[in-house]
Protein backbone atom coordinates (compact mmCIF):
# COMPACT_ATOMS: atom_id res chain seq x y z
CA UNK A 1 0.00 0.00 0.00
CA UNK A 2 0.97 3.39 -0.80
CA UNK A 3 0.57 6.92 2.07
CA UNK A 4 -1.46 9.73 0.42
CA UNK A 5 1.83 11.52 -0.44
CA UNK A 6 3.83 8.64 -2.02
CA UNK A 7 0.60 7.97 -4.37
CA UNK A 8 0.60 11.19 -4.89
CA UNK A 9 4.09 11.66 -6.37
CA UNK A 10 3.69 8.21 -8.21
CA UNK A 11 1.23 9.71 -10.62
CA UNK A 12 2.28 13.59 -10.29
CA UNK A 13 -1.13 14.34 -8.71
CA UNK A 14 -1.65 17.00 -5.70
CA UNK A 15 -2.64 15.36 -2.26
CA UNK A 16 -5.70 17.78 -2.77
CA UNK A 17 -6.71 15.88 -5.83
CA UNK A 18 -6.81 12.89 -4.67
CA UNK A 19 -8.76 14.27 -1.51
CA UNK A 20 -11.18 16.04 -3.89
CA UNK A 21 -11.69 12.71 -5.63
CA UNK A 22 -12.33 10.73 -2.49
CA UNK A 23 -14.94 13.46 -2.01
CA UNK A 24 -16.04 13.22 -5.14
CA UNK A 25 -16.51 9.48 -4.71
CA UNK A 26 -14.08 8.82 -7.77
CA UNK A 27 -11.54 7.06 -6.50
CA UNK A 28 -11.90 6.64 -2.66
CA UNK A 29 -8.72 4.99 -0.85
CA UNK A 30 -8.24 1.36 -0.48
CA UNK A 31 -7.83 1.70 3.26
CA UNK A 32 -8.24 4.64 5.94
CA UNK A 33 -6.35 4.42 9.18
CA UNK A 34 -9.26 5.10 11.91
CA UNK A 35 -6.92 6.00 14.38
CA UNK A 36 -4.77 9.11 12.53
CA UNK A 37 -7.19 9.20 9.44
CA UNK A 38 -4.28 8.50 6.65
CA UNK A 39 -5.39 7.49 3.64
CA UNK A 40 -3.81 4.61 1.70
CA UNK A 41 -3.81 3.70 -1.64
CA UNK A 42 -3.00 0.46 -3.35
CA UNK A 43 -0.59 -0.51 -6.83
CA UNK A 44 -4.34 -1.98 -8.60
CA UNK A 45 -5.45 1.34 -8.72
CA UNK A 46 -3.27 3.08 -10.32
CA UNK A 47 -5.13 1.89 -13.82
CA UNK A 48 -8.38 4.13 -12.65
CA UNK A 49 -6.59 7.17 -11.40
CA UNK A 50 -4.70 7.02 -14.43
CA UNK A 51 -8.15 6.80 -16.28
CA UNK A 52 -9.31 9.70 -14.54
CA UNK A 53 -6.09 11.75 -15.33
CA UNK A 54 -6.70 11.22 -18.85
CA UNK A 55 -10.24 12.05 -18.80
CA UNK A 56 -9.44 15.46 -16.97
CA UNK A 57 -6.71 16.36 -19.07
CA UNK A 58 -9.75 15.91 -22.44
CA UNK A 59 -12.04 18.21 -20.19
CA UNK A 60 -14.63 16.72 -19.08
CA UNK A 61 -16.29 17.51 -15.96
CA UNK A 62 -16.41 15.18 -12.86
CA UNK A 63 -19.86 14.60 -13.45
CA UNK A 64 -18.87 13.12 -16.97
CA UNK A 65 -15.72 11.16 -15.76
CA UNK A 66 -18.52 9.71 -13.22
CA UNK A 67 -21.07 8.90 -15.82
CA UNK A 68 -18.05 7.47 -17.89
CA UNK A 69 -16.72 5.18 -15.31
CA UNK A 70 -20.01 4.23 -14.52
CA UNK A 71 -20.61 3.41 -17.91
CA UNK A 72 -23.57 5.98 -19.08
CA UNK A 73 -24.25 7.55 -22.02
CA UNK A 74 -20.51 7.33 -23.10
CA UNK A 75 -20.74 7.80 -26.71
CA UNK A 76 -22.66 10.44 -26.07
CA UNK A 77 -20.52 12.40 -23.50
CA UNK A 78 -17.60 11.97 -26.36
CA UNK A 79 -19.56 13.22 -29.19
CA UNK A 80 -20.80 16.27 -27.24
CA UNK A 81 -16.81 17.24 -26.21
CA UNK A 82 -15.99 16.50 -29.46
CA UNK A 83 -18.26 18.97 -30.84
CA UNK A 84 -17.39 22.12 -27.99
CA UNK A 85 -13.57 21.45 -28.68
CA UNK A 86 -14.46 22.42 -32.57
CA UNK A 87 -16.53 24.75 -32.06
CA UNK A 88 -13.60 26.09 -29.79
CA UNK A 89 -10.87 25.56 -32.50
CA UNK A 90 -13.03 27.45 -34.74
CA UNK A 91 -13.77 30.16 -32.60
CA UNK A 92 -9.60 30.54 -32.12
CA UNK A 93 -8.75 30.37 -35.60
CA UNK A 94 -11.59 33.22 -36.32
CA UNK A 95 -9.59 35.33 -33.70
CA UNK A 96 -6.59 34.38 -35.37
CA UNK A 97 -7.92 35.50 -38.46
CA UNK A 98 -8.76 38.95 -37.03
CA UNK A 99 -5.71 39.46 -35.67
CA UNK A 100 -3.83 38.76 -38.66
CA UNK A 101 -5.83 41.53 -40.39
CA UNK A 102 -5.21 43.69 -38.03
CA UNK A 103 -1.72 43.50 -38.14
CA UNK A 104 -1.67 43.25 -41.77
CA UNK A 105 -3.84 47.09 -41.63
CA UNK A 106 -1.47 48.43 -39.21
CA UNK A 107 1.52 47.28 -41.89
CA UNK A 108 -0.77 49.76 -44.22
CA UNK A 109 -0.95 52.64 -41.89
CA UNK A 110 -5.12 51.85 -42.64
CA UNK A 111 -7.51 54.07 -40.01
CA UNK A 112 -7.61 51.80 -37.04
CA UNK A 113 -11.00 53.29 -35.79
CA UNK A 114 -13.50 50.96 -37.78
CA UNK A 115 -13.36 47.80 -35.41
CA UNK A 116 -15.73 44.85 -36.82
CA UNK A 117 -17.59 42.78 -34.73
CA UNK A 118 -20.28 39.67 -35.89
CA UNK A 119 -24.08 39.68 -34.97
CA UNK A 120 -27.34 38.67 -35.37
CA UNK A 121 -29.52 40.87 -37.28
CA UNK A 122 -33.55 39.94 -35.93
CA UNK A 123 -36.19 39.34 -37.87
CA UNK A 124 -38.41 42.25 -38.11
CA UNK A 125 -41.35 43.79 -39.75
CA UNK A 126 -40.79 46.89 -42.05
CA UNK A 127 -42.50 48.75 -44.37
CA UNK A 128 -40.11 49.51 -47.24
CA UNK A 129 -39.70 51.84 -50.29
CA UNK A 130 -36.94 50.89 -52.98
CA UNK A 131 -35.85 53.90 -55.47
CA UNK A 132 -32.88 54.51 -57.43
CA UNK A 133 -31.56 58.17 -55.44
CA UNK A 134 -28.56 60.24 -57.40
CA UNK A 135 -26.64 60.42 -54.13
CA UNK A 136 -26.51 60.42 -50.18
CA UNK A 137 -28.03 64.25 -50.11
CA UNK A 138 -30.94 62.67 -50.86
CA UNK A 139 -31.62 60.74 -47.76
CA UNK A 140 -32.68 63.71 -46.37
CA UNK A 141 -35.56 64.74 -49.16
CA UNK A 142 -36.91 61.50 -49.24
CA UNK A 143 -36.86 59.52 -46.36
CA UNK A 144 -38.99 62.55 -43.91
CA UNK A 145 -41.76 62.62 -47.01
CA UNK A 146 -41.53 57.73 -46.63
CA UNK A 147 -42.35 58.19 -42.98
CA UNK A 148 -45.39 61.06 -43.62
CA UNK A 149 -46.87 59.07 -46.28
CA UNK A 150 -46.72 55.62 -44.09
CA UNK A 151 -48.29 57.89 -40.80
CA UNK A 152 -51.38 59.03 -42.69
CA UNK A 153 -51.82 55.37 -44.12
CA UNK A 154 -51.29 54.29 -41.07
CA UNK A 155 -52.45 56.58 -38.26
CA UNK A 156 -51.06 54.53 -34.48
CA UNK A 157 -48.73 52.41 -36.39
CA UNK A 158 -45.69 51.87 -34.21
CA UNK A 159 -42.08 51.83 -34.25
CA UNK A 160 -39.97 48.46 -33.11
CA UNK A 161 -38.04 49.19 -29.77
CA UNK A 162 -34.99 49.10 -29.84
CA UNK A 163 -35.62 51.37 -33.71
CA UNK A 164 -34.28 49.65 -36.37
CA UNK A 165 -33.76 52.17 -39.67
CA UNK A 166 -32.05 51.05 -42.26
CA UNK A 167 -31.31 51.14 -46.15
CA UNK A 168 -30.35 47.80 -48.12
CA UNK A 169 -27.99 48.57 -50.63
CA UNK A 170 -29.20 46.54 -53.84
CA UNK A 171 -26.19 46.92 -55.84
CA UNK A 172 -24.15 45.19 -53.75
CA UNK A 173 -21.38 47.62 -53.41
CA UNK A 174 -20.59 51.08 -52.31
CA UNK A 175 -21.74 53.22 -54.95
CA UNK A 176 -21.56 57.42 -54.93
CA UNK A 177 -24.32 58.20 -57.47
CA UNK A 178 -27.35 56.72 -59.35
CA UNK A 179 -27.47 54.33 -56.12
CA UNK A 180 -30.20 51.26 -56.30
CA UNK A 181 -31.64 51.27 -52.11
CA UNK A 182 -34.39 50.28 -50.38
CA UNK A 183 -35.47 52.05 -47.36
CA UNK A 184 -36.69 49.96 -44.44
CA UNK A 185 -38.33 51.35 -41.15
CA UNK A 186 -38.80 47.84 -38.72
CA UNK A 187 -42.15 48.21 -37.14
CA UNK A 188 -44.03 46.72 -34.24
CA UNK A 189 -46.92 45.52 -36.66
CA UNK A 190 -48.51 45.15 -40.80
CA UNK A 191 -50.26 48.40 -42.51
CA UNK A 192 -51.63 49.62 -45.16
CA UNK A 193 -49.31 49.11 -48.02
CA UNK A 194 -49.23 52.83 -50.29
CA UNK A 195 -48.58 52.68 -54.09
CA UNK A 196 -44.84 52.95 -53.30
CA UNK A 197 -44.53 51.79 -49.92
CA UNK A 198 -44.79 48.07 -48.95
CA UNK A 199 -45.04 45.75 -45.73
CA UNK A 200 -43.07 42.99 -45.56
CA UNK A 201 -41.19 40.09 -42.84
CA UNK A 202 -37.75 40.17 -43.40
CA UNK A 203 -36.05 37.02 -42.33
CA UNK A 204 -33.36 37.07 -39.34
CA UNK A 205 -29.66 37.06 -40.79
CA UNK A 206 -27.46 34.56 -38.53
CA UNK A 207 -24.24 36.19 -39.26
CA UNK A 208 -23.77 40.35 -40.03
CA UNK A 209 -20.01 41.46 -39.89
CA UNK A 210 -20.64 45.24 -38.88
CA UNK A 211 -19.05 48.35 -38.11
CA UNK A 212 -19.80 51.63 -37.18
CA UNK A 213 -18.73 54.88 -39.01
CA UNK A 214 -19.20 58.46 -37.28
CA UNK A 215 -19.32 61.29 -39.39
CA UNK A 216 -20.82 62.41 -42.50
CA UNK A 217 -22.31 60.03 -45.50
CA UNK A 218 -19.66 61.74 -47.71
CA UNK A 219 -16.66 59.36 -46.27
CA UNK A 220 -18.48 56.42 -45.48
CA UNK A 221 -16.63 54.25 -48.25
CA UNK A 222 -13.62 53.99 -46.10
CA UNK A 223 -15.68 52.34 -44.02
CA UNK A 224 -17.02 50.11 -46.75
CA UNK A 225 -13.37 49.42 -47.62
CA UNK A 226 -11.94 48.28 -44.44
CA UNK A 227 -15.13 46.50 -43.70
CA UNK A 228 -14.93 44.51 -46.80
CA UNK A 229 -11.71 43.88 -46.54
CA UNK A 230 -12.12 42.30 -43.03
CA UNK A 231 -14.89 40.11 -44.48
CA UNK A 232 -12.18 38.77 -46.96
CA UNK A 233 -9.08 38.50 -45.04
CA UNK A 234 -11.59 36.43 -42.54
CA UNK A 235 -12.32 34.01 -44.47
CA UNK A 236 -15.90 34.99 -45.43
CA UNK A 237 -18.10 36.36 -48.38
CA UNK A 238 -20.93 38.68 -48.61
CA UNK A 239 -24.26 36.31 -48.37
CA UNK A 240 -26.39 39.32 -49.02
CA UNK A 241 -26.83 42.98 -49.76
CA UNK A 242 -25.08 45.12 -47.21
CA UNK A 243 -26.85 47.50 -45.01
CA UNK A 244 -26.59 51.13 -43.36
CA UNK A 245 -28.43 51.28 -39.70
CA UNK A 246 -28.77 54.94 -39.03
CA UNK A 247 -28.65 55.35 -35.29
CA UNK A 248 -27.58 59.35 -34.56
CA UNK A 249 -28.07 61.32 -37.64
CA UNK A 250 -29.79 64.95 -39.03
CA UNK A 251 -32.83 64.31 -36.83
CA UNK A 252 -31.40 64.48 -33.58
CA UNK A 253 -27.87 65.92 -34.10
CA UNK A 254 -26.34 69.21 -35.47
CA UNK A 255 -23.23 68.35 -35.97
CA UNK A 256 -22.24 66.03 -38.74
CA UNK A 257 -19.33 64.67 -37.20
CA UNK A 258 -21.80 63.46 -34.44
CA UNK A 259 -24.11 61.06 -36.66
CA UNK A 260 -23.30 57.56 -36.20
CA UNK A 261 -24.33 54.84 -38.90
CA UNK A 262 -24.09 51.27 -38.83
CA UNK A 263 -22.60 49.59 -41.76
CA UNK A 264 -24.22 45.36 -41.81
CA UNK A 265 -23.20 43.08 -44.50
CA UNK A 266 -24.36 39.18 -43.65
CA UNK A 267 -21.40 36.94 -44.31
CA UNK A 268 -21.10 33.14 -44.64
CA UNK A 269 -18.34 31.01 -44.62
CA UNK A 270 -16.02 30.50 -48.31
């Protein structure tokens, strides 16, 4: 038989381990000395603690190693940590995607204040206009006289909280003039459609790589550039048309440098 602190250094364990798996009712000691309480271990054991070790060192919970021992479900419990360590690998080599661009931006001197992050974009409800517009300017002609004409079609109709505005670029690509758009306002219910102006679900986008840009429309492709540029050197393409998510803007600011849009292009995997 083997003291606590021999079996111990036999199998490079801490005394506390093996306490915690006595507790734990993993591997309790052959023998306990009633009189001073030592706890002794034995040579035919070393197979299970070994087992254990093994099973720690994959990951798995003591619960698991418990149900594994035991015999339950162990297919299972292998599949399942199978399927978080990829997910985890994946996860990494997505960070170690973005940190390659990153470094590869800095090697370009590139404007380091568009940071890209992934998201869900919800389904919502919207009523929409698309129309071809000759530039940015005229956002803010036409998108005042959308909401007017949807409010006296629709007198009570409510806006989705948190507001979600937003134009879907149907070209597919930052564009200065002659732009192809489609002006969505989510919305907490269905109206009245106008002869220009229609209701419609839109479905919820799993993946949107999105960035903000503060400032005036006028220098929003940078944004578009680095943003795009992200999506590539990541390992994705575009899975549908991008989006703008105005969240500060003319309405409730005075300065230009104060608006704050939201560029959203969903992505998928090449």
């Amino acid at each position: 038989m083997y003291r606590i602190g021999l079996f111990s250094k036999i199998n490079k364990v801490t005394i506390k381990t093996l306490r915690y798996y006595d507790e734990a009712g993993l591997l309790k000691p052959a023998f306990v000395d009633s009189e001073n309480g030592y706890r002794y271990y034995t040579s035919t054991q070393l197979p299970l603690l070994h087992k254990i070790i093994a099973l720690r060192q994959i990951g798995f919970s003591i619960d698991e190693i418990t149900a594994i021992l035991n015999g339950r479900n162990t297919a299972l419990i292998f599949i399942e940590r199978k399927r978080e360590l990829e997910g985890a690998i994946e996860e990494s080599r997505q960070q170690l995607a973005q940190i390659t661009h990153y470094l590869e931006i800095m090697k370009e001197d590139f404007n380091m204040n568009y940071e890209v992050a992934l998201k869900e974009l919800p389904e919502v409800i919207v009523y929409s206009k698309r129309m071809v517009i000759p530039n940015y300017d005229y956002y803010f002609e036409v998108i005042p006289k959308i909401g007017q004409a949807v409010t006296e079609a629709n007198p009570g109709l409510k806006c989705a909280v948190p507001e979600y505005c937003f134009v879907i670029y149907h070209d597919g690509e930052y564009k200065e003039k002659d732009i192809d758009v489609e002006f969505c306002e989510a919305v907490t219910a269905f109206g009245h459609d106008t002869e220009t102006i229609r209701f419609k679900k839109m479905e919820k986008i799993p993946t949107a790589a999105c960035v903000y840009h503060k400032g005036p429309y006028s220098n929003i492709g940078n944004a578009y550039a680095q943003l795009f540029k992200w999506i590539d050197d990541n390992g994705y393409t575009p899975s549908d048309k991008p989006r703008e998510s105005y969240i500060d803007g003319i309405w409730n600011k005075d300065n230009e440098s104060d608006w704050l849009t939201e560029l959203q292009v969903p992505i998928k995997k090449k």
